[in-house]
PDB file of N, CA and C in Angstrom:
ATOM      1  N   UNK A   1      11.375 -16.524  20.074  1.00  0.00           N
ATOM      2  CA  UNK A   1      12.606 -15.877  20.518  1.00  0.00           C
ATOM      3  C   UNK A   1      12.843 -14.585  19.743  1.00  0.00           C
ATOM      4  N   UNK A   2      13.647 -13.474  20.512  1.00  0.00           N
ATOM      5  CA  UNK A   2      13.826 -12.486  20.077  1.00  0.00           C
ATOM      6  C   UNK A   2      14.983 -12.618  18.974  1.00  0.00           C
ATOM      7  N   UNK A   3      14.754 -12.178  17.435  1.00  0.00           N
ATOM      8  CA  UNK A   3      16.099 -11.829  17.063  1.00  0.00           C
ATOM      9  C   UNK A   3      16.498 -11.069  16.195  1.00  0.00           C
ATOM     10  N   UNK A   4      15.759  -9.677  16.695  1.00  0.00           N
ATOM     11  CA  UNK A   4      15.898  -8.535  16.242  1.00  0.00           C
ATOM     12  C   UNK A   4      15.520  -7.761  14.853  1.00  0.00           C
ATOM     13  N   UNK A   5      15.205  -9.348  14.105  1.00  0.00           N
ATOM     14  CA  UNK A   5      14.501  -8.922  13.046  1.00  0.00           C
ATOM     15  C   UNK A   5      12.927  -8.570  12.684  1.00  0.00           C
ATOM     16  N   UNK A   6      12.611  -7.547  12.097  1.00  0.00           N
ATOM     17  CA  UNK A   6      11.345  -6.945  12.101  1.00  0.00           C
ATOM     18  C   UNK A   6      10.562  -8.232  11.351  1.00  0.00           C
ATOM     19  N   UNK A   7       9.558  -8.273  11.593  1.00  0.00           N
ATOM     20  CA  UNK A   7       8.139  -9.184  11.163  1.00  0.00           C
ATOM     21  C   UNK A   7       7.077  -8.869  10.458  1.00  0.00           C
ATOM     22  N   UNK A   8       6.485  -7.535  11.424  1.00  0.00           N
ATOM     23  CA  UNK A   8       5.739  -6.865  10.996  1.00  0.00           C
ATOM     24  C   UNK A   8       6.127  -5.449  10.878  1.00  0.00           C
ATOM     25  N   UNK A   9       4.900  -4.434  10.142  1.00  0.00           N
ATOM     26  CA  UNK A   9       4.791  -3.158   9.835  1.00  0.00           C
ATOM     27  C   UNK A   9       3.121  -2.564   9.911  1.00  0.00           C
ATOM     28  N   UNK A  10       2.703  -2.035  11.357  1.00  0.00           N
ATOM     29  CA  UNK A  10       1.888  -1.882  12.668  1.00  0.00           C
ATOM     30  C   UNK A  10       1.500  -0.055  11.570  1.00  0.00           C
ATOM     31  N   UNK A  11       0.434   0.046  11.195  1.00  0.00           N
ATOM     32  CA  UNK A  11      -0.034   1.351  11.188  1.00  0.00           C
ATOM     33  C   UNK A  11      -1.067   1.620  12.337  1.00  0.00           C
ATOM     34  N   UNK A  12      -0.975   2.442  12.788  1.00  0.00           N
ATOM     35  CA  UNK A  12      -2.182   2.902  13.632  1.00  0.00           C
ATOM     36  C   UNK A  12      -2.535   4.184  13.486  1.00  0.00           C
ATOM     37  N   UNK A  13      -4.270   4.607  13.583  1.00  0.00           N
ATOM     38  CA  UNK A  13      -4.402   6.065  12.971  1.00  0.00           C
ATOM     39  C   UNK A  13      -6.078   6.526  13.394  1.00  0.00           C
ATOM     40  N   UNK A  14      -6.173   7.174  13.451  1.00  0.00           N
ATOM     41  CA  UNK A  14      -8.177   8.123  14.024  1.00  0.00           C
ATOM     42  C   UNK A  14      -9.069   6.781  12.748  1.00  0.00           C
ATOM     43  N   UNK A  15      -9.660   6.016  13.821  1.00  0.00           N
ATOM     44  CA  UNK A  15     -10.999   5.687  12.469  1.00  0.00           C
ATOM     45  C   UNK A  15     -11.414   7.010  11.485  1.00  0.00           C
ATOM     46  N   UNK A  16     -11.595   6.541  10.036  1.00  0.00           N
ATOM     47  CA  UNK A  16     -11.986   7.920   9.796  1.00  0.00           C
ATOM     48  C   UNK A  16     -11.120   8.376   9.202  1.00  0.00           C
ATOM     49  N   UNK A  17     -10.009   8.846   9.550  1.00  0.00           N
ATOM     50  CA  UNK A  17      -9.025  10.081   8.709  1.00  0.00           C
ATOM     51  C   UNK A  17      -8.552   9.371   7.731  1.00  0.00           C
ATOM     52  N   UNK A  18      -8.214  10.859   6.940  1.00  0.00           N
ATOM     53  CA  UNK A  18      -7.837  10.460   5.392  1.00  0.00           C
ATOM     54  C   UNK A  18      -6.820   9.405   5.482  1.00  0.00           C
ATOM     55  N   UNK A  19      -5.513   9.096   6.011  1.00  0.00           N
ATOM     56  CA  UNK A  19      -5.008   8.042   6.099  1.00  0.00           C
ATOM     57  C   UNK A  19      -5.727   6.794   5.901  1.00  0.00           C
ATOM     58  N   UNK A  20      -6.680   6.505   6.499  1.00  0.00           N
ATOM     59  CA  UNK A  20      -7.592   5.219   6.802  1.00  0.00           C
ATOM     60  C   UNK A  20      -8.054   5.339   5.744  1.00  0.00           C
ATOM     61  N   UNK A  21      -9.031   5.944   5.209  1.00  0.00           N
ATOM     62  CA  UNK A  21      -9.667   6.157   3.833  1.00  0.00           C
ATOM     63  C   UNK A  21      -8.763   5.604   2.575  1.00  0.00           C
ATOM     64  N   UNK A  22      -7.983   6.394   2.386  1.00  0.00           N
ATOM     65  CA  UNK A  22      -6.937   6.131   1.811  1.00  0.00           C
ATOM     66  C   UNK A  22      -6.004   5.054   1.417  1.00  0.00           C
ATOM     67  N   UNK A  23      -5.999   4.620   2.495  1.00  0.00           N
ATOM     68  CA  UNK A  23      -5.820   2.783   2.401  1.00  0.00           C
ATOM     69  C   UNK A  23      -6.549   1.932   2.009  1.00  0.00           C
ATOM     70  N   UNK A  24      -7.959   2.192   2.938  1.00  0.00           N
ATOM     71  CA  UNK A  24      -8.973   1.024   2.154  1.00  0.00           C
ATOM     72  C   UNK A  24      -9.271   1.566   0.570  1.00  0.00           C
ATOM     73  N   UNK A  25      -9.470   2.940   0.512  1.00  0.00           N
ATOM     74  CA  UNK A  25      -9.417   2.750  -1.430  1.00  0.00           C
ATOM     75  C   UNK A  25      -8.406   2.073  -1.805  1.00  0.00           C
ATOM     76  N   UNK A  26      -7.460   1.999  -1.627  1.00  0.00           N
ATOM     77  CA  UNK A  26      -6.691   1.358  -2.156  1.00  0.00           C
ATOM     78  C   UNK A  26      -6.110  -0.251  -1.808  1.00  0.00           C
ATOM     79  N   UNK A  27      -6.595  -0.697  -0.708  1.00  0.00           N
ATOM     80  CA  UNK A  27      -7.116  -1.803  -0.960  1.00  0.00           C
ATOM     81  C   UNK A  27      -8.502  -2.574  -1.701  1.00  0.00           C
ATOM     82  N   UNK A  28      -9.162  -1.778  -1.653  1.00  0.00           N
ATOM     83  CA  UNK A  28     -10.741  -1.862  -2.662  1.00  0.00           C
ATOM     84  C   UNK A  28     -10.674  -1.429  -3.872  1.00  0.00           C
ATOM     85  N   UNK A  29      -9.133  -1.230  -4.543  1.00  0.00           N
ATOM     86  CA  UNK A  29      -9.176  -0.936  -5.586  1.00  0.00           C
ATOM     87  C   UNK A  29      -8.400  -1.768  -6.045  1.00  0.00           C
ATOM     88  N   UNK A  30      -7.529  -2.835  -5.532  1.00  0.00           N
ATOM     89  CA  UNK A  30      -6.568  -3.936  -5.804  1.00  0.00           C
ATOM     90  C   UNK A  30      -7.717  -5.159  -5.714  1.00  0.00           C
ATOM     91  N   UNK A  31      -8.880  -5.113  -5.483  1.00  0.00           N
ATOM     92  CA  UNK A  31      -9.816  -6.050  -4.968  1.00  0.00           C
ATOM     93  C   UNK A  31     -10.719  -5.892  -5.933  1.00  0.00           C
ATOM     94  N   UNK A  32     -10.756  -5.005  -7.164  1.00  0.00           N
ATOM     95  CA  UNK A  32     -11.529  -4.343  -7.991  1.00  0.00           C
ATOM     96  C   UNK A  32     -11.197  -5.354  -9.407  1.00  0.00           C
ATOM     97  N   UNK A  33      -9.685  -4.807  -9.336  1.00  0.00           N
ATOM     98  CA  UNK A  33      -8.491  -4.897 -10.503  1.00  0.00           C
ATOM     99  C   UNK A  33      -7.618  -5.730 -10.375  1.00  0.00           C
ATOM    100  N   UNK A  34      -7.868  -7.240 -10.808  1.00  0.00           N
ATOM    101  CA  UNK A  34      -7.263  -7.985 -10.375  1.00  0.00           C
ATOM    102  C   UNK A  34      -5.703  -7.670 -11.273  1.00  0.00           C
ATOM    103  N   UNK A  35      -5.635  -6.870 -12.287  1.00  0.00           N
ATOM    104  CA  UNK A  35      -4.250  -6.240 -13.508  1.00  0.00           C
ATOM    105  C   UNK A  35      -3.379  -5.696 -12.677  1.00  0.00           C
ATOM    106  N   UNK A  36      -4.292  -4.516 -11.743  1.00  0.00           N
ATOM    107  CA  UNK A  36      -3.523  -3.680 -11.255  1.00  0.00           C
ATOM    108  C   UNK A  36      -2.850  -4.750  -9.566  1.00  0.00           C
ATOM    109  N   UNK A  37      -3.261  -5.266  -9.043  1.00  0.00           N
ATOM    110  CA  UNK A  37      -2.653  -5.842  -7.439  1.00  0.00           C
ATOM    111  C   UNK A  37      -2.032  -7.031  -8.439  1.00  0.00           C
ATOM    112  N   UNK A  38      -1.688  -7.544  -9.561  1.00  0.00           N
ATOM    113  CA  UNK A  38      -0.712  -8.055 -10.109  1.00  0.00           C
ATOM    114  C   UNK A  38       0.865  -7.666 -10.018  1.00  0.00           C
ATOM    115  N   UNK A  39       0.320  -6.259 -10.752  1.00  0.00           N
ATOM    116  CA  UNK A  39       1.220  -5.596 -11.167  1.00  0.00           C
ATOM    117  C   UNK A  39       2.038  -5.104 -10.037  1.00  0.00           C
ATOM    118  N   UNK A  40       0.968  -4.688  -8.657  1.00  0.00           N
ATOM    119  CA  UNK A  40       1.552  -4.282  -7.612  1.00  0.00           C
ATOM    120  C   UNK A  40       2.067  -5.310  -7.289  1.00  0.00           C
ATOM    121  N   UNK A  41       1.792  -6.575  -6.539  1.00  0.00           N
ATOM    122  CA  UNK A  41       2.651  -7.636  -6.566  1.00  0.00           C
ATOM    123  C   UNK A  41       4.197  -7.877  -6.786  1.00  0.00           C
ATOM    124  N   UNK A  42       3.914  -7.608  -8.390  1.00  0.00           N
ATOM    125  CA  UNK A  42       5.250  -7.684  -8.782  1.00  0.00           C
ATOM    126  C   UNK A  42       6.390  -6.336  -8.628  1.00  0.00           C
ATOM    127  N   UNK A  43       5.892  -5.479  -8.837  1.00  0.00           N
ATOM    128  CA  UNK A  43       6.648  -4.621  -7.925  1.00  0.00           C
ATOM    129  C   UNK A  43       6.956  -4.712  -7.081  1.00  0.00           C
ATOM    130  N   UNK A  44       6.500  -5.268  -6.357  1.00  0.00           N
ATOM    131  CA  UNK A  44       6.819  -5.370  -4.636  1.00  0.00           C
ATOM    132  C   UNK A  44       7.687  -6.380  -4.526  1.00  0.00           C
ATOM    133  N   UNK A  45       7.575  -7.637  -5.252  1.00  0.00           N
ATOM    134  CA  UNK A  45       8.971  -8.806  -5.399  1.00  0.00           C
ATOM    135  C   UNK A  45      10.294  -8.359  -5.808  1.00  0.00           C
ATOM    136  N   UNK A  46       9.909  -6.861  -6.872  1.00  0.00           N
ATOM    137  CA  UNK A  46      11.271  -6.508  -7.530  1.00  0.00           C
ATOM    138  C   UNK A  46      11.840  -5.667  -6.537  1.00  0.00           C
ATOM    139  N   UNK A  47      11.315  -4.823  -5.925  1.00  0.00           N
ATOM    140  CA  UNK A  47      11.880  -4.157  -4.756  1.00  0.00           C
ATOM    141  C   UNK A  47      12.427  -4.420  -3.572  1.00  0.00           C
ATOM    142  N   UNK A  48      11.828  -5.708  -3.391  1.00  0.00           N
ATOM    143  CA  UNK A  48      11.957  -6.700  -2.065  1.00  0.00           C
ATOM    144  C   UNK A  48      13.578  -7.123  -2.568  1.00  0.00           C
ATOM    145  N   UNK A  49      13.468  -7.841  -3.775  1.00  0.00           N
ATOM    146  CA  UNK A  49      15.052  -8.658  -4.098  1.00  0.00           C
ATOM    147  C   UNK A  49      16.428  -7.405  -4.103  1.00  0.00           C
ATOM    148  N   UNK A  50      15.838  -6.062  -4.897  1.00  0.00           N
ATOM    149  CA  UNK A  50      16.891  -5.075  -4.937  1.00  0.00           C
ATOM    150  C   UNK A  50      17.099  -4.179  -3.831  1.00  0.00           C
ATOM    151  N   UNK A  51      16.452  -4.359  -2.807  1.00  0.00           N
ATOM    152  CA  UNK A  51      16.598  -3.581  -1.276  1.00  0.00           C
ATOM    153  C   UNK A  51      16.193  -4.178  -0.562  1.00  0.00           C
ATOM    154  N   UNK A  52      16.195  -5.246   0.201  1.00  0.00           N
ATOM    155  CA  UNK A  52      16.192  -6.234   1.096  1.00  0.00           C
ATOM    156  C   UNK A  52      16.715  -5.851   1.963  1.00  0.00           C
ATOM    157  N   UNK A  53      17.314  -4.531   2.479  1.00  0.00           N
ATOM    158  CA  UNK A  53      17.786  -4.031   3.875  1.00  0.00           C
ATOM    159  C   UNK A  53      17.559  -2.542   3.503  1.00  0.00           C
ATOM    160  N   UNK A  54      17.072  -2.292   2.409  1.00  0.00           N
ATOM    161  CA  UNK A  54      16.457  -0.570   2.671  1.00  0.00           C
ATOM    162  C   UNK A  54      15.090  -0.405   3.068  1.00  0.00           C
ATOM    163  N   UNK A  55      14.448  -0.660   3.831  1.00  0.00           N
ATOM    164  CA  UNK A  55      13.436  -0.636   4.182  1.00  0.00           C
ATOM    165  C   UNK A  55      12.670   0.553   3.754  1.00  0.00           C
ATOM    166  N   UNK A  56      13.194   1.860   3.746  1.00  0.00           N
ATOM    167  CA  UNK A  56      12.497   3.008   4.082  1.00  0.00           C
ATOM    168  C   UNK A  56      12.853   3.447   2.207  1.00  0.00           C
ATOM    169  N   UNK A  57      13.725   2.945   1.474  1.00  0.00           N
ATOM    170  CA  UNK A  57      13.568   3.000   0.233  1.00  0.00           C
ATOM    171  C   UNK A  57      12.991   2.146  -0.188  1.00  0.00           C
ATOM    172  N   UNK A  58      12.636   1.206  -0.001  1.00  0.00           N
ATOM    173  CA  UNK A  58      12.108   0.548  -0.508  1.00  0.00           C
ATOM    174  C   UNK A  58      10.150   0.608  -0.379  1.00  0.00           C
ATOM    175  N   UNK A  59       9.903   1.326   0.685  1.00  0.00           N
ATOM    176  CA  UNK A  59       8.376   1.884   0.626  1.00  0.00           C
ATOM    177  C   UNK A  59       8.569   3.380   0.306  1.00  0.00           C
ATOM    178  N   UNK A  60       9.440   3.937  -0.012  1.00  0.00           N
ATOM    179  CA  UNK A  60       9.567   5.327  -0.653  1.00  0.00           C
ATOM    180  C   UNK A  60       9.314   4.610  -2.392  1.00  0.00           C
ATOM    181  N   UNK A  61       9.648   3.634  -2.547  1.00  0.00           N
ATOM    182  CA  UNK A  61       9.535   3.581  -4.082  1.00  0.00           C
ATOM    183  C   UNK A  61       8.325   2.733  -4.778  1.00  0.00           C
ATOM    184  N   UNK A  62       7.975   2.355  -3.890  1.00  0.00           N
ATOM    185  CA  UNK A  62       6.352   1.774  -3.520  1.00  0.00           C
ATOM    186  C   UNK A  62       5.446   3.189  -3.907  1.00  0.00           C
ATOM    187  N   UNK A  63       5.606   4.332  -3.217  1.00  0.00           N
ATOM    188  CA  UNK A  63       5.260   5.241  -3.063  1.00  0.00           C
ATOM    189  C   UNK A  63       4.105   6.092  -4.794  1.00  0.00           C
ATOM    190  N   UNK A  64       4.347   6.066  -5.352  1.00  0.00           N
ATOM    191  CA  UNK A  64       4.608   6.207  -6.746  1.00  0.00           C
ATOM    192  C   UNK A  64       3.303   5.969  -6.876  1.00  0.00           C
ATOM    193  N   UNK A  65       3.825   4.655  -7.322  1.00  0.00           N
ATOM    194  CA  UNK A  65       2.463   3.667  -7.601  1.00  0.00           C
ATOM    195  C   UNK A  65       1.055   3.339  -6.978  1.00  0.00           C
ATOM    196  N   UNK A  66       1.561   3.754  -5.319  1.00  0.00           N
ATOM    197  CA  UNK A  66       0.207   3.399  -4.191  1.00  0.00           C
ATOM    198  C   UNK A  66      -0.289   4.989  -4.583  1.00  0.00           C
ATOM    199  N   UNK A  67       0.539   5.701  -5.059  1.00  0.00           N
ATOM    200  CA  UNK A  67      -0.117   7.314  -4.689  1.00  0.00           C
ATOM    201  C   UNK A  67      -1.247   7.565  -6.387  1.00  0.00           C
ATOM    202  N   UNK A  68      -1.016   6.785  -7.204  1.00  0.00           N
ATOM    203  CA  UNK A  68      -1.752   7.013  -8.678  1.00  0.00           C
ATOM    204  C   UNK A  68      -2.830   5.831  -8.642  1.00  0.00           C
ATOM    205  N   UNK A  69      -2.643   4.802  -7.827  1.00  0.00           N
ATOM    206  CA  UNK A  69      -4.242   3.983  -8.054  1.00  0.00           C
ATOM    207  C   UNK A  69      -4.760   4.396  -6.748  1.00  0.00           C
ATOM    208  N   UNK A  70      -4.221   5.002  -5.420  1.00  0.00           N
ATOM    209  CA  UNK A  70      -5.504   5.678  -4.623  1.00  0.00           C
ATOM    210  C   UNK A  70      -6.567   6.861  -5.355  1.00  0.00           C
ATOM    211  N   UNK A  71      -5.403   7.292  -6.063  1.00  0.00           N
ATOM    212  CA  UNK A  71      -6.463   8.690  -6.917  1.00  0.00           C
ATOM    213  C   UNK A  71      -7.529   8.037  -7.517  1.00  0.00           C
ATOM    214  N   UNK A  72      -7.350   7.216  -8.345  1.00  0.00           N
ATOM    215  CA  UNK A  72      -8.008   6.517  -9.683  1.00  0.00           C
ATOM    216  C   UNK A  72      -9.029   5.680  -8.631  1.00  0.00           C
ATOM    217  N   UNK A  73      -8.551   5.192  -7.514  1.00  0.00           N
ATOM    218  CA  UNK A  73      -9.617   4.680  -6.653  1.00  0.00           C
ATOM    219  C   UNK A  73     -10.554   5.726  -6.306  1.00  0.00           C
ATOM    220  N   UNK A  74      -9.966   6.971  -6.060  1.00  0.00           N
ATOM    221  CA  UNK A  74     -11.353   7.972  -5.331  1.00  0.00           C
ATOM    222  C   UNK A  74     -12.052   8.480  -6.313  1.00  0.00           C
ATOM    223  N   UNK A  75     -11.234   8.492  -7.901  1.00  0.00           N
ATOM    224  CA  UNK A  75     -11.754   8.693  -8.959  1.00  0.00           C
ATOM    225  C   UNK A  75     -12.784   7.838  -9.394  1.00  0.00           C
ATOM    226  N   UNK A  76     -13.173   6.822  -9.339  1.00  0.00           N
ATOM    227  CA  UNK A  76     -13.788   5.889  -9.604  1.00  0.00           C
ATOM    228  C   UNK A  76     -15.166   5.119  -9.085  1.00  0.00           C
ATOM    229  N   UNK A  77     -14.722   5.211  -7.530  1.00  0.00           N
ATOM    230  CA  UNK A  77     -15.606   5.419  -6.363  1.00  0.00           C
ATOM    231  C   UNK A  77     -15.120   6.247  -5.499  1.00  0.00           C
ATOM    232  N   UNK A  78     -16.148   6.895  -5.081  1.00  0.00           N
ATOM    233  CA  UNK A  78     -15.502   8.228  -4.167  1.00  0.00           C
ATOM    234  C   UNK A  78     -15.932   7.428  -2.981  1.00  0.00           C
ATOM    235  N   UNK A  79     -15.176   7.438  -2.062  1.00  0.00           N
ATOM    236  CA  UNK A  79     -15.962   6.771  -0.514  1.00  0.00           C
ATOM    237  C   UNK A  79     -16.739   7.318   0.507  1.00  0.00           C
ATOM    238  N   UNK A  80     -17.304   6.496   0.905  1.00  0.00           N
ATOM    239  CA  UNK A  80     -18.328   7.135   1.457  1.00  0.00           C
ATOM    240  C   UNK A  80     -18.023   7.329   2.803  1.00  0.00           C
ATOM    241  N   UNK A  81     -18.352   8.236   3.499  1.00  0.00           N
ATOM    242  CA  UNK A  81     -18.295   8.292   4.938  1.00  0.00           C
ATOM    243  C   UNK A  81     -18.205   6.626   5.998  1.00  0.00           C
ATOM    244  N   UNK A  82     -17.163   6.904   6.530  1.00  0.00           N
ATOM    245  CA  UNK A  82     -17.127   5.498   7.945  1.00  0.00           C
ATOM    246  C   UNK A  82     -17.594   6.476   8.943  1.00  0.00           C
TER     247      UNK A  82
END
């Protein structure tokens, strides 16, 4: 049944572009570091409890953190062409 509350969060994007890239480093870099997708983890519980209806602040403040271990991901392994 419909009830208006969101479930999911749907990216869609070009196989390929930096977006896509960008993600999987940084999922292959939480898959690397088991310290660091801890840590993200818990960030993500603390943000979840203190904005539980800001949605769009609440992945603005996500933001931060996904944007310094993608670097350190391309830093680390650079990816290779899909």
């Amino acid at each position: 049944p419909r009830t208006g509350r969101r479930t999911h969060h749907v990216h869609l994007a070009p196989a390929g572009c930096r977006f896509v890239r960008e993600r999987l480093a940084f999922r292959d870099h939480l898959r690397r570091h088991p310290d660091d997708a801890a840590r993200y983890a818990d960030l993500k519980r603390r943000l979840a409890a203190r904005l539980a209806h800001e949605r769009e602040r609440y992945h603005a403040e996500k933001n931060d953190f996904i944007q310094t271990l993608t670097a350190q991901a391309f830093r680390d392994s650079p990816p290779s062409p899909l």
